[in-house]
PDB file of N, CA and C in Angstrom:
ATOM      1  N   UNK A   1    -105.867 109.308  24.926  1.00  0.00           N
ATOM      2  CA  UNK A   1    -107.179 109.625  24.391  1.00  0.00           C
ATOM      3  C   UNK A   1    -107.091 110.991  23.706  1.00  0.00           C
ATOM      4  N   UNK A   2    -107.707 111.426  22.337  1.00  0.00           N
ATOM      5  CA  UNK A   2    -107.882 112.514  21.611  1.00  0.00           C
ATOM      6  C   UNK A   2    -108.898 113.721  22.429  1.00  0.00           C
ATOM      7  N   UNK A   3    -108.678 114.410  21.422  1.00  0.00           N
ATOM      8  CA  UNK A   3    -109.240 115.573  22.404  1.00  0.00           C
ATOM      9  C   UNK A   3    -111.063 114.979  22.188  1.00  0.00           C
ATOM     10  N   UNK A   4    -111.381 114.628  20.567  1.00  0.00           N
ATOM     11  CA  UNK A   4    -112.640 114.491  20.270  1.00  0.00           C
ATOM     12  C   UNK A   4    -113.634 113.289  21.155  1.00  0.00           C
ATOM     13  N   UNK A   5    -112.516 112.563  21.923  1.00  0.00           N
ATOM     14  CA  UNK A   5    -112.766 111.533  22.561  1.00  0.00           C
ATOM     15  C   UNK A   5    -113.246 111.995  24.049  1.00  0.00           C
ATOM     16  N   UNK A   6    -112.174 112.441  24.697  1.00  0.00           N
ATOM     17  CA  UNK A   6    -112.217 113.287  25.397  1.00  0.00           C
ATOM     18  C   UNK A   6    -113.576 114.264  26.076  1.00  0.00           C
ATOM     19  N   UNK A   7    -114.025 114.928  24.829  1.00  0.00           N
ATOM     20  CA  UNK A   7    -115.143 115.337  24.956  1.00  0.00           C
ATOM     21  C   UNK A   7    -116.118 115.108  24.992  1.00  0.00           C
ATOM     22  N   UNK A   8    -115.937 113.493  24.645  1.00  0.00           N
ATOM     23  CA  UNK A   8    -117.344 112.366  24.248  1.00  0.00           C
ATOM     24  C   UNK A   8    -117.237 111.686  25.566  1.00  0.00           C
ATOM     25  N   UNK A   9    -116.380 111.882  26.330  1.00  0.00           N
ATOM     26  CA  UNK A   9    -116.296 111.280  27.367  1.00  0.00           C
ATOM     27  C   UNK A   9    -116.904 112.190  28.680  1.00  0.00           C
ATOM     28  N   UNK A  10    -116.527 113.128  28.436  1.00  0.00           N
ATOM     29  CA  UNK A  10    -117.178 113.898  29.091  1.00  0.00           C
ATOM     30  C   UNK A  10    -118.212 114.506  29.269  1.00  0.00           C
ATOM     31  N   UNK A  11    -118.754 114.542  28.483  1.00  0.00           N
ATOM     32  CA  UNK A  11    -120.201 114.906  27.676  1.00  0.00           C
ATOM     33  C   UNK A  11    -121.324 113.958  28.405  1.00  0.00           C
ATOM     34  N   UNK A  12    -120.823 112.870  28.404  1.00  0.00           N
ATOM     35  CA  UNK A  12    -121.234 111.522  28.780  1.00  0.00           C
ATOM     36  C   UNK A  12    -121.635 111.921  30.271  1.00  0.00           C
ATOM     37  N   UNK A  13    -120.406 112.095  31.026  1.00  0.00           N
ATOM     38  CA  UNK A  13    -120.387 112.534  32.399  1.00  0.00           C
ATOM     39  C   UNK A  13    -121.571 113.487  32.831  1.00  0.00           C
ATOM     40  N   UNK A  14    -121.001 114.569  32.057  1.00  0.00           N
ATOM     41  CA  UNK A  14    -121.352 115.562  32.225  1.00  0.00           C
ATOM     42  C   UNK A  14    -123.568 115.569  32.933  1.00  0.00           C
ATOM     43  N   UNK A  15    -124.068 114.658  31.194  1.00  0.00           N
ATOM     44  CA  UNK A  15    -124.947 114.222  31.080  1.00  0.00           C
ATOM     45  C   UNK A  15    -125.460 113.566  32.752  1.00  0.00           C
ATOM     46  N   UNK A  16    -125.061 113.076  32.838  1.00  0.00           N
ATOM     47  CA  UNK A  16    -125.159 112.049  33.677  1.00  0.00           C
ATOM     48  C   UNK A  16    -125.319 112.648  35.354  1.00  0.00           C
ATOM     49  N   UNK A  17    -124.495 113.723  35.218  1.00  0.00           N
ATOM     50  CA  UNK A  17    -124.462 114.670  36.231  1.00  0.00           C
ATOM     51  C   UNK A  17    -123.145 114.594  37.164  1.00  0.00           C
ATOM     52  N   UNK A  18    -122.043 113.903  36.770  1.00  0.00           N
ATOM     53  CA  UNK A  18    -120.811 113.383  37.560  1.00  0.00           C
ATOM     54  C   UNK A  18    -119.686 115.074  36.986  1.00  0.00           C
ATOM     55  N   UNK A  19    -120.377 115.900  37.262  1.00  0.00           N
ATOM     56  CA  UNK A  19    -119.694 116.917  36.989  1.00  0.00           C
ATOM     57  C   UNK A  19    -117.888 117.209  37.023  1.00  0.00           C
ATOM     58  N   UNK A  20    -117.873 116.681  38.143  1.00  0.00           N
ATOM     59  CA  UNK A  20    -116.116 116.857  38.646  1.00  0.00           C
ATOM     60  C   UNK A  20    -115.775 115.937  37.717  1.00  0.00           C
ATOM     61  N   UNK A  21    -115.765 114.910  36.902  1.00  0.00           N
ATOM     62  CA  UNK A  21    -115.141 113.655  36.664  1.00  0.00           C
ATOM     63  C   UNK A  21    -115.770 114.464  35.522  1.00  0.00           C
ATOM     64  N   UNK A  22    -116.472 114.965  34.620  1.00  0.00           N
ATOM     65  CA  UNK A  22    -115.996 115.467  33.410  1.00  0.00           C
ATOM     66  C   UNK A  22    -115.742 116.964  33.009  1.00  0.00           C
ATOM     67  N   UNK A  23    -115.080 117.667  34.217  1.00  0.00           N
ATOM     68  CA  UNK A  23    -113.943 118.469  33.833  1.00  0.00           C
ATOM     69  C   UNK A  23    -112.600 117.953  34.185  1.00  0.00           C
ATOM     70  N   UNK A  24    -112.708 117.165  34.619  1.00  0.00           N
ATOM     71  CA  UNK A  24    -111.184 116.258  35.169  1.00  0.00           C
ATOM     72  C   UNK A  24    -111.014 116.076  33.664  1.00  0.00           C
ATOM     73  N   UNK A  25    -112.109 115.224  32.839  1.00  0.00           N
ATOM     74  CA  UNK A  25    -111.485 114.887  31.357  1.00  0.00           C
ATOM     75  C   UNK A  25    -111.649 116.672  30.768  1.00  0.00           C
ATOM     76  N   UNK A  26    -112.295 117.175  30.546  1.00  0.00           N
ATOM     77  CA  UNK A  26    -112.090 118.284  29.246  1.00  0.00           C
ATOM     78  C   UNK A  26    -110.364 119.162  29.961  1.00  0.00           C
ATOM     79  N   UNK A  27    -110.434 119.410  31.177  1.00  0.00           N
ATOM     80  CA  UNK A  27    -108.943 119.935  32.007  1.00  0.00           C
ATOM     81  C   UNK A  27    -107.791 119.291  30.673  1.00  0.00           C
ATOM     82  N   UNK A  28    -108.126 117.944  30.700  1.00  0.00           N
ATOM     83  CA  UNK A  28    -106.831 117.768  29.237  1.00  0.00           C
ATOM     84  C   UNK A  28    -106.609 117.712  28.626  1.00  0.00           C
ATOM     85  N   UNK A  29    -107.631 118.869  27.479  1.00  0.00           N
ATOM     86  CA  UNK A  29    -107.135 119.088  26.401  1.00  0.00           C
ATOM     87  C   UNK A  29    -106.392 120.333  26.576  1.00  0.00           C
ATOM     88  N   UNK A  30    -105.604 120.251  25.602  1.00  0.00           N
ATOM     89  CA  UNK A  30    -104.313 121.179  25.524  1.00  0.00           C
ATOM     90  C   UNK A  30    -105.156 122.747  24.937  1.00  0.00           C
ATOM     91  N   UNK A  31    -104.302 123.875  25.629  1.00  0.00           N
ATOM     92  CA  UNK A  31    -104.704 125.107  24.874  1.00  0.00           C
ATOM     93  C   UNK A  31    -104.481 124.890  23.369  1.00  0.00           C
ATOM     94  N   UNK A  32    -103.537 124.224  22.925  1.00  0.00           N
ATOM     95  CA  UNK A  32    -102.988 124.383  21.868  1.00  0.00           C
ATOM     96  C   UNK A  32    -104.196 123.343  20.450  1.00  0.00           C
ATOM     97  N   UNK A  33    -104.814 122.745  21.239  1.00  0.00           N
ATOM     98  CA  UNK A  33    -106.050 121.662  20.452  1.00  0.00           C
ATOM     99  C   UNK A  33    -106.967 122.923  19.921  1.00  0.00           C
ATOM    100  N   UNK A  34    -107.174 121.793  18.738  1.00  0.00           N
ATOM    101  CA  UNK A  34    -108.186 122.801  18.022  1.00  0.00           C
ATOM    102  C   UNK A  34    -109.916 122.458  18.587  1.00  0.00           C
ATOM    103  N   UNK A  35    -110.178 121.715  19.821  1.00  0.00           N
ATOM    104  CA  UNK A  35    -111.118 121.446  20.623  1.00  0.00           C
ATOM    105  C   UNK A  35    -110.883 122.590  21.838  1.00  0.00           C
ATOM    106  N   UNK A  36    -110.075 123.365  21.817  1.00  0.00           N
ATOM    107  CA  UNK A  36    -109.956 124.024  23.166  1.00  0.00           C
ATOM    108  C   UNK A  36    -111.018 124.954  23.886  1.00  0.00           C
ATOM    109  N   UNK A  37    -111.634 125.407  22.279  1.00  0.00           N
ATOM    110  CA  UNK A  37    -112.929 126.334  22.833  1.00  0.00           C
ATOM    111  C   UNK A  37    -113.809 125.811  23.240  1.00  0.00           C
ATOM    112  N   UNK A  38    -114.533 124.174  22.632  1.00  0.00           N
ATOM    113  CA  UNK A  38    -115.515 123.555  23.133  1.00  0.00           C
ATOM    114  C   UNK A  38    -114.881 122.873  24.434  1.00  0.00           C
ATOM    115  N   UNK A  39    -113.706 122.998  24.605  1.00  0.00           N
ATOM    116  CA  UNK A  39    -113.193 122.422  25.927  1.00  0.00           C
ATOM    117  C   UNK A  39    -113.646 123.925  27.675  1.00  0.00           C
ATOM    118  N   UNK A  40    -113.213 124.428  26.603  1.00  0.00           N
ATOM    119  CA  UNK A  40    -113.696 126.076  27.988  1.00  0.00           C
ATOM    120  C   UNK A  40    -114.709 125.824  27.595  1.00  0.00           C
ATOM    121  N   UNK A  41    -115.641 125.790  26.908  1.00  0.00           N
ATOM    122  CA  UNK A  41    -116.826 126.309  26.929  1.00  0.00           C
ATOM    123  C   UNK A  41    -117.680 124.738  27.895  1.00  0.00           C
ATOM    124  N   UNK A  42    -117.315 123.950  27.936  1.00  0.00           N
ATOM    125  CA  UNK A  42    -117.696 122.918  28.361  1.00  0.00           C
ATOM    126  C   UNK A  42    -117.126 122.719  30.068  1.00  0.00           C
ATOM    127  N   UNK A  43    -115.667 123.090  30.352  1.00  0.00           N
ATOM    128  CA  UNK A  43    -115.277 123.184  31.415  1.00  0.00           C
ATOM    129  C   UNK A  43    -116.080 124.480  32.043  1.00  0.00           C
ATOM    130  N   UNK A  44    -116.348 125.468  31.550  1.00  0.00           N
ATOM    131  CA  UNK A  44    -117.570 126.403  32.369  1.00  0.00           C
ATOM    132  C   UNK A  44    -119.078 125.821  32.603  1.00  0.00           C
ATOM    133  N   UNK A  45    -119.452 125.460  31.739  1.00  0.00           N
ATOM    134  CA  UNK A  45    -121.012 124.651  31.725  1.00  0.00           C
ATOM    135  C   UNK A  45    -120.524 123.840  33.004  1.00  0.00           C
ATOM    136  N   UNK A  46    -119.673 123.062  33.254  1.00  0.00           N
ATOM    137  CA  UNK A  46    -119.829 121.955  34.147  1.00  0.00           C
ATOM    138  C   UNK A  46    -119.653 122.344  35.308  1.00  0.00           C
ATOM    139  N   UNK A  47    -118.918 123.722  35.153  1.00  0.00           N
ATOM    140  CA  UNK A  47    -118.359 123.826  36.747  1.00  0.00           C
ATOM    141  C   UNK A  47    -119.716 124.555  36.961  1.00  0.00           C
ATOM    142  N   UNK A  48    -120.316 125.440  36.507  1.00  0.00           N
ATOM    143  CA  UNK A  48    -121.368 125.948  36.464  1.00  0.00           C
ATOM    144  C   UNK A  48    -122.372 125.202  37.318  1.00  0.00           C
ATOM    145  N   UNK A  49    -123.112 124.199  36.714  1.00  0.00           N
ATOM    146  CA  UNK A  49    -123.777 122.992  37.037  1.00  0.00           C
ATOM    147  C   UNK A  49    -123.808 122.346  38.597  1.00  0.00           C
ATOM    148  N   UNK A  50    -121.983 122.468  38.912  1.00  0.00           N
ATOM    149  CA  UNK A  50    -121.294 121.892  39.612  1.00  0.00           C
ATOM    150  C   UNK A  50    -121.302 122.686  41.234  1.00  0.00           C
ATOM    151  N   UNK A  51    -121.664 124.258  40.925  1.00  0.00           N
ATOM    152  CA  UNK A  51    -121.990 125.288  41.582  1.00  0.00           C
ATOM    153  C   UNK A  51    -120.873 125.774  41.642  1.00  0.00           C
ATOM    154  N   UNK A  52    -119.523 125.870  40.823  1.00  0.00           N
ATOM    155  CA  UNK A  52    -118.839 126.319  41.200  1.00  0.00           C
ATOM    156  C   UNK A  52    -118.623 127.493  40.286  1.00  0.00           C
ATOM    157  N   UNK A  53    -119.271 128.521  40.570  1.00  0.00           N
ATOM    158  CA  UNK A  53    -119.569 129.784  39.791  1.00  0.00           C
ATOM    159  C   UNK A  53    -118.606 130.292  39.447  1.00  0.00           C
ATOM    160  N   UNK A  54    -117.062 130.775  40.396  1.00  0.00           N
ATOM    161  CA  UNK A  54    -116.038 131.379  40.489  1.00  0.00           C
ATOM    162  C   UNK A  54    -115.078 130.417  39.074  1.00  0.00           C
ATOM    163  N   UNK A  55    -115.567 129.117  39.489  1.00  0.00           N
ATOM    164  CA  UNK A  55    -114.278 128.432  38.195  1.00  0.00           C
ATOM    165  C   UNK A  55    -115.137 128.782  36.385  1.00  0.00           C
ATOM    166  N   UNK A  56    -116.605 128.590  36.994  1.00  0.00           N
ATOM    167  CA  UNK A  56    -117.102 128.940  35.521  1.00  0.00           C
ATOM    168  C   UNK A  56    -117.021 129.916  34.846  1.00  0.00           C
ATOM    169  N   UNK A  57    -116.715 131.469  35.676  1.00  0.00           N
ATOM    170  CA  UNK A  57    -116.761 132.755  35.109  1.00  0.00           C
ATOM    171  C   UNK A  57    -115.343 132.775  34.568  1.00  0.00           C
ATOM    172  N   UNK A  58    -114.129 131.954  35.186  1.00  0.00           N
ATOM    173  CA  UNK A  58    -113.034 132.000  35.102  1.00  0.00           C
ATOM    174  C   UNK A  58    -112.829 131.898  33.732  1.00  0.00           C
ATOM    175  N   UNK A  59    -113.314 130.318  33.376  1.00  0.00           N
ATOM    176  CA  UNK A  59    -113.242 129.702  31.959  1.00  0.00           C
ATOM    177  C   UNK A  59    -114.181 130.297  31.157  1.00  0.00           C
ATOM    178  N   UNK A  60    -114.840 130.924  31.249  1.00  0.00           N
ATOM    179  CA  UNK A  60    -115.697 131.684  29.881  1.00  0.00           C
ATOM    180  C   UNK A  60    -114.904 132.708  29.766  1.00  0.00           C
ATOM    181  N   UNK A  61    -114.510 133.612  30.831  1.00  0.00           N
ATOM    182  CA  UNK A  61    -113.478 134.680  30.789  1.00  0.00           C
ATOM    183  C   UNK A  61    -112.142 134.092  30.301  1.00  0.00           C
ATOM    184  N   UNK A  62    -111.684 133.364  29.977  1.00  0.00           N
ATOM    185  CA  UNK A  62    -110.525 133.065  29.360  1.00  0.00           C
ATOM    186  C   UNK A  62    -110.570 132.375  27.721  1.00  0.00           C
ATOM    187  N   UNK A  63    -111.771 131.959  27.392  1.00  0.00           N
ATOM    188  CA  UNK A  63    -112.591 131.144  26.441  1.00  0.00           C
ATOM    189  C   UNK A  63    -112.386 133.041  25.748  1.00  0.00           C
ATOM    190  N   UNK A  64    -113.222 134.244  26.310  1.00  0.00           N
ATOM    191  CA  UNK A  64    -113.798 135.410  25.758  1.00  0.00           C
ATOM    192  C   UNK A  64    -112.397 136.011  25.451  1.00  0.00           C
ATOM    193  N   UNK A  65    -111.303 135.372  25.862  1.00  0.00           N
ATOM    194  CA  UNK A  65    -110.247 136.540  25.699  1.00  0.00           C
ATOM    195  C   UNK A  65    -109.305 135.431  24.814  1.00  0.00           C
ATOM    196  N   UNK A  66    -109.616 134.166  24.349  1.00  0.00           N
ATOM    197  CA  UNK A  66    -108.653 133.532  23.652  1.00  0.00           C
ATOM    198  C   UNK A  66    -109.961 133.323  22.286  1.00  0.00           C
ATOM    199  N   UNK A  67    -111.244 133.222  22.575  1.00  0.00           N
ATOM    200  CA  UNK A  67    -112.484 133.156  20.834  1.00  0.00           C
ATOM    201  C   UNK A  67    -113.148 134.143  21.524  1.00  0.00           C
ATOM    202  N   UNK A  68    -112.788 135.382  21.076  1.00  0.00           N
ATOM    203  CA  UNK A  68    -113.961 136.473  21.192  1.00  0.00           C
ATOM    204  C   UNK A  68    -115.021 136.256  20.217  1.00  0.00           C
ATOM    205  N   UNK A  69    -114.953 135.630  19.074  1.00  0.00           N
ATOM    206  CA  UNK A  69    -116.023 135.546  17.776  1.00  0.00           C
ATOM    207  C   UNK A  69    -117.212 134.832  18.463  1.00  0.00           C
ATOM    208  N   UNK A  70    -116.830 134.264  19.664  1.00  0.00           N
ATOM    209  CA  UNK A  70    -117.950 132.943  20.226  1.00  0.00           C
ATOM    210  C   UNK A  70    -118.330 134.027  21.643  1.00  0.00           C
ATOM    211  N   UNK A  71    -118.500 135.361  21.161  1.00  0.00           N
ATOM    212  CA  UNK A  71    -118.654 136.264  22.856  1.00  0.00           C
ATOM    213  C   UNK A  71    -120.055 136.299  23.325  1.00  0.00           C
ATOM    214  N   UNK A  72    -121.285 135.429  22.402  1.00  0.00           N
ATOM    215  CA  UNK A  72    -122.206 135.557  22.621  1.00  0.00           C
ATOM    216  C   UNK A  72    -122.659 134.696  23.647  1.00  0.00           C
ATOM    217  N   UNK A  73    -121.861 133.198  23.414  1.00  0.00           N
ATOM    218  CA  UNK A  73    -121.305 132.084  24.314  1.00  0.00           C
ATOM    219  C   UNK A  73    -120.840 132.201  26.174  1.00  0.00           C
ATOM    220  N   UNK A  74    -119.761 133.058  25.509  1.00  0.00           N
ATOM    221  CA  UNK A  74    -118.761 133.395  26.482  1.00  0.00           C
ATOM    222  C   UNK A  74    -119.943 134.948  27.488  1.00  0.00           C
ATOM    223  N   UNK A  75    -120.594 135.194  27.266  1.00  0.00           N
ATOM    224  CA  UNK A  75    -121.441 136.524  28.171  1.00  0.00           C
ATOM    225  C   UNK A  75    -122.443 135.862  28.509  1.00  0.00           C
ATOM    226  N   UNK A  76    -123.241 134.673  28.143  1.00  0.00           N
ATOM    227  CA  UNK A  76    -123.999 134.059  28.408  1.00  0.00           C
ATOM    228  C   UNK A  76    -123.474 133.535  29.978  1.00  0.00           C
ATOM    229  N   UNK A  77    -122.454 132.849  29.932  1.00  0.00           N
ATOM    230  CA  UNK A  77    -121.742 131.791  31.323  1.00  0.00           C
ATOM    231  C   UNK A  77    -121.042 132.662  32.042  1.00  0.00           C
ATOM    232  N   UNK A  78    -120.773 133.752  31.911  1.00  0.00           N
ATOM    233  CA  UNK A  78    -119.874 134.803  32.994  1.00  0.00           C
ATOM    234  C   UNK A  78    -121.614 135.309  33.536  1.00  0.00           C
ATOM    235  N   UNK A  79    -122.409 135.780  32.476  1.00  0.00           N
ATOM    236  CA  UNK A  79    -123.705 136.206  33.355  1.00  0.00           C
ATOM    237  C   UNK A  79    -124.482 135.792  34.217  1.00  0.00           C
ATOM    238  N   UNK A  80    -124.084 134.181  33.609  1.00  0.00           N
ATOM    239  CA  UNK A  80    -124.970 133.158  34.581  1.00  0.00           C
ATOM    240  C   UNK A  80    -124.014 132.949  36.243  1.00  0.00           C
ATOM    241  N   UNK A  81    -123.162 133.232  35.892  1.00  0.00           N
ATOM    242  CA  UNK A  81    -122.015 132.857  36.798  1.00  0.00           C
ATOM    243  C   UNK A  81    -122.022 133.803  38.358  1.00  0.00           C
ATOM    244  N   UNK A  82    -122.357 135.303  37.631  1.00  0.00           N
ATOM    245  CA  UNK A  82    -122.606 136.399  38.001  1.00  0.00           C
ATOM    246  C   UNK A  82    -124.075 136.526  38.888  1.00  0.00           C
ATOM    247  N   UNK A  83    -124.825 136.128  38.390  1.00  0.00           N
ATOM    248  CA  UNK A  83    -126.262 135.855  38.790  1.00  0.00           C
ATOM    249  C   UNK A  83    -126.588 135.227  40.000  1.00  0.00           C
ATOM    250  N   UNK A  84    -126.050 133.915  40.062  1.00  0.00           N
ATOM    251  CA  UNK A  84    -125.690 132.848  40.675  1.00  0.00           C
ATOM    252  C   UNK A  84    -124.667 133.544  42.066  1.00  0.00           C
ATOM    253  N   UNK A  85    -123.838 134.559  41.904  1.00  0.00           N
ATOM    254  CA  UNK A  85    -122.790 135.147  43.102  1.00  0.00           C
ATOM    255  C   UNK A  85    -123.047 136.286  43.514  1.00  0.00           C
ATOM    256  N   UNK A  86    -124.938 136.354  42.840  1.00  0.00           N
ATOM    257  CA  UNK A  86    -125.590 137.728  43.747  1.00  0.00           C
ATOM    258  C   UNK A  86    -124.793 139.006  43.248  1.00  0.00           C
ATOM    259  N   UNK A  87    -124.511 138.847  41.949  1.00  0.00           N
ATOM    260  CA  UNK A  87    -123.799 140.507  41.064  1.00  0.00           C
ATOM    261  C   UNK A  87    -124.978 140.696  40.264  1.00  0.00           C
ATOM    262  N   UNK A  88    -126.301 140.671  40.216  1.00  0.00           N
ATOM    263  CA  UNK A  88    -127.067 140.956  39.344  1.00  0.00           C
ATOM    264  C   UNK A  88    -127.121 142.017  38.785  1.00  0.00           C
ATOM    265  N   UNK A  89    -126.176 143.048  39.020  1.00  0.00           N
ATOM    266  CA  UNK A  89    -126.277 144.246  38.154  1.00  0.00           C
ATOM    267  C   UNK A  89    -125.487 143.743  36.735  1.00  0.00           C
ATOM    268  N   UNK A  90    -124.134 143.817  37.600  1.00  0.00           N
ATOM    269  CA  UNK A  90    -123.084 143.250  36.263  1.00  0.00           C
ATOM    270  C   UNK A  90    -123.493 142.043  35.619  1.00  0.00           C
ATOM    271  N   UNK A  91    -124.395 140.597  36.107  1.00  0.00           N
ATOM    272  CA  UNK A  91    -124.848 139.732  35.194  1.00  0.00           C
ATOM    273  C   UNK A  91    -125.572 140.419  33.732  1.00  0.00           C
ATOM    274  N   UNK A  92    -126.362 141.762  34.417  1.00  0.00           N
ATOM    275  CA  UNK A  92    -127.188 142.364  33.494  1.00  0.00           C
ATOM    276  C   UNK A  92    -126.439 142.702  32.012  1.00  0.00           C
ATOM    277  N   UNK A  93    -125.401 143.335  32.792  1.00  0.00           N
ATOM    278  CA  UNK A  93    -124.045 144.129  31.408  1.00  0.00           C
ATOM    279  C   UNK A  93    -123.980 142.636  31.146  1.00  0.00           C
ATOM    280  N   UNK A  94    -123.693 141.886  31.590  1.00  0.00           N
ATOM    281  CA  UNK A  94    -123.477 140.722  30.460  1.00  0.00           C
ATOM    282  C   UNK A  94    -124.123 139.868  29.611  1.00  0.00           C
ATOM    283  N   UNK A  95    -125.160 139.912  29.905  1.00  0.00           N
ATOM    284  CA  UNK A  95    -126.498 139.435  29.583  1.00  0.00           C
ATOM    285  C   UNK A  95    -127.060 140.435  28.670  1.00  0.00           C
ATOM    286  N   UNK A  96    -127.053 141.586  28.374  1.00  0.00           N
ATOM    287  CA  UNK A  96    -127.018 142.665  27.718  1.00  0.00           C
ATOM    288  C   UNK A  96    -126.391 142.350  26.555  1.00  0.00           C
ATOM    289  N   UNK A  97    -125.194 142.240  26.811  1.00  0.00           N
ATOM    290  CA  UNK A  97    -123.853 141.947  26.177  1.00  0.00           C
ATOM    291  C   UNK A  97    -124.002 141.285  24.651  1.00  0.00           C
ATOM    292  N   UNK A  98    -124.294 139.708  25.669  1.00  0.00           N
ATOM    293  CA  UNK A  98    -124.958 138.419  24.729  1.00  0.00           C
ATOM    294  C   UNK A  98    -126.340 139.402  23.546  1.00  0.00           C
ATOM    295  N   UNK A  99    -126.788 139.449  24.243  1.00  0.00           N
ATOM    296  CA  UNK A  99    -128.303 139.884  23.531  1.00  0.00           C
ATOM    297  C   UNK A  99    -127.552 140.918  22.295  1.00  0.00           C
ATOM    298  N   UNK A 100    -126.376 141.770  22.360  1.00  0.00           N
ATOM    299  CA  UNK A 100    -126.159 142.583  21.666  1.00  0.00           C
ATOM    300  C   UNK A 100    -125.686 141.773  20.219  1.00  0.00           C
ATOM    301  N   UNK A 101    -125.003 141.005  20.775  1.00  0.00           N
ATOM    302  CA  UNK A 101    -124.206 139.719  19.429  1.00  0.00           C
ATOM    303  C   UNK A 101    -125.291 138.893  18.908  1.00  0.00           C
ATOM    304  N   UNK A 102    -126.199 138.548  19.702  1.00  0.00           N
ATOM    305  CA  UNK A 102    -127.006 137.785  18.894  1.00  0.00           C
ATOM    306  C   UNK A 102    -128.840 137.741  19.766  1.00  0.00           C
ATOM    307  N   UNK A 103    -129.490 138.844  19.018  1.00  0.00           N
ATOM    308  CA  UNK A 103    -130.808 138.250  20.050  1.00  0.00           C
ATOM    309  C   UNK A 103    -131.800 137.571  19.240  1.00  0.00           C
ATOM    310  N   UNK A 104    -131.510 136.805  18.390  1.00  0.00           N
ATOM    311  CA  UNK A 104    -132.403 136.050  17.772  1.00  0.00           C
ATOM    312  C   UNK A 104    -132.640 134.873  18.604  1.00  0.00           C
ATOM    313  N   UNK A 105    -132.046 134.072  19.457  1.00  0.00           N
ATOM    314  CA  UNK A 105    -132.689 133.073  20.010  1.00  0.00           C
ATOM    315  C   UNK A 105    -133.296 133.978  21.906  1.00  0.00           C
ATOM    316  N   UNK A 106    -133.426 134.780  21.688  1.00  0.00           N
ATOM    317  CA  UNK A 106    -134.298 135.392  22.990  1.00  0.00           C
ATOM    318  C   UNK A 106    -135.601 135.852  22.495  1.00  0.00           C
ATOM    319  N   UNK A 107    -135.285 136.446  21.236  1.00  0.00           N
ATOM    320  CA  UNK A 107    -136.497 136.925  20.617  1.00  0.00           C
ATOM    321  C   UNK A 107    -137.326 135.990  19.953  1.00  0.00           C
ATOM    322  N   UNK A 108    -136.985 134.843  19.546  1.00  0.00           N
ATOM    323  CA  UNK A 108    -137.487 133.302  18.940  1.00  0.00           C
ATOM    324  C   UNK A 108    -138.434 133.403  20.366  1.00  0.00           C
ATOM    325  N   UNK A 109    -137.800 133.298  21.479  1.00  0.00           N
ATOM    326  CA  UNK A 109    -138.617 132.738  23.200  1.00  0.00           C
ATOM    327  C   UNK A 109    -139.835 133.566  22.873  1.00  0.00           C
ATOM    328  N   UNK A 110    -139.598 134.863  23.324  1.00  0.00           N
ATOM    329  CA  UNK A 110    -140.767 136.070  23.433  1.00  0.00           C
ATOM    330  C   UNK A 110    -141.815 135.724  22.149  1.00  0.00           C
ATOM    331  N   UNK A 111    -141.354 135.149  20.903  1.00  0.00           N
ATOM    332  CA  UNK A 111    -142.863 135.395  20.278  1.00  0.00           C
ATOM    333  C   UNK A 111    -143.253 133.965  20.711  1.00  0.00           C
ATOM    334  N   UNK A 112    -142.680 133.046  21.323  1.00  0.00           N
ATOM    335  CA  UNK A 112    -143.713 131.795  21.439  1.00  0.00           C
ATOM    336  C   UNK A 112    -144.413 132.145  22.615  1.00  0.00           C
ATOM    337  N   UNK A 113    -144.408 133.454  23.583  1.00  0.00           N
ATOM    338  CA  UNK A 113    -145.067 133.476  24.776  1.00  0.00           C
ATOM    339  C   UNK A 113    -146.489 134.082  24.490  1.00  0.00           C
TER     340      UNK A 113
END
């Protein structure tokens, strides 16, 4: 199965809420695929989901140090990760972080309130 498949497969899962069974599929795409970022970025969402905070901060932290261009991504799921393991200071720096790269979709929220 392709990586694009792969992700459709998992996605699927994911959806569905069978968390473990779709990072089992995104786990095989290769670093070397040009899907690899939506593969971390998807293997954090799930483990996330999954409660497994420690594997999600892992993979955004490795996602942030192999596509820094996507760091708005990648500070979003280490913050949430962070949040979630009772570091709410440091979620803040990261969450900060995000907001620094891009706060147009936080600031979109605030004027609909």
């Amino acid at each position: 199965m392709n990586s694009g498949q792969l992700l459709k497969e998992g996605s699927k899962l994911h959806d569905e809420g069978n968390y473990k069974k779709a990072i089992a599929l995104y786990a095989r795409i290769s670093r070397s695929d040009t899907n690899y970022s939506t593969a971390l970025y998807q293997l954090s969402l799930s483990s996330y989901l999954d409660s497994n905070f420690i594997g999600s901060r892992q993979y955004a932290e490795t996602g942030m140090q192999l596509f820094p261009e996507k760091g708005n991504e990648w500070y979003s799921l280490i913050g949430n990760s962070l949040d979630d393991l009772n570091k709410t200071d440091s979620a803040l720096y990261y969450y900060d972080k995000a907001l620094q790269l891009n706060p147009l979709p936080f600031t979109a929220l605030l004027s609909k309130v």
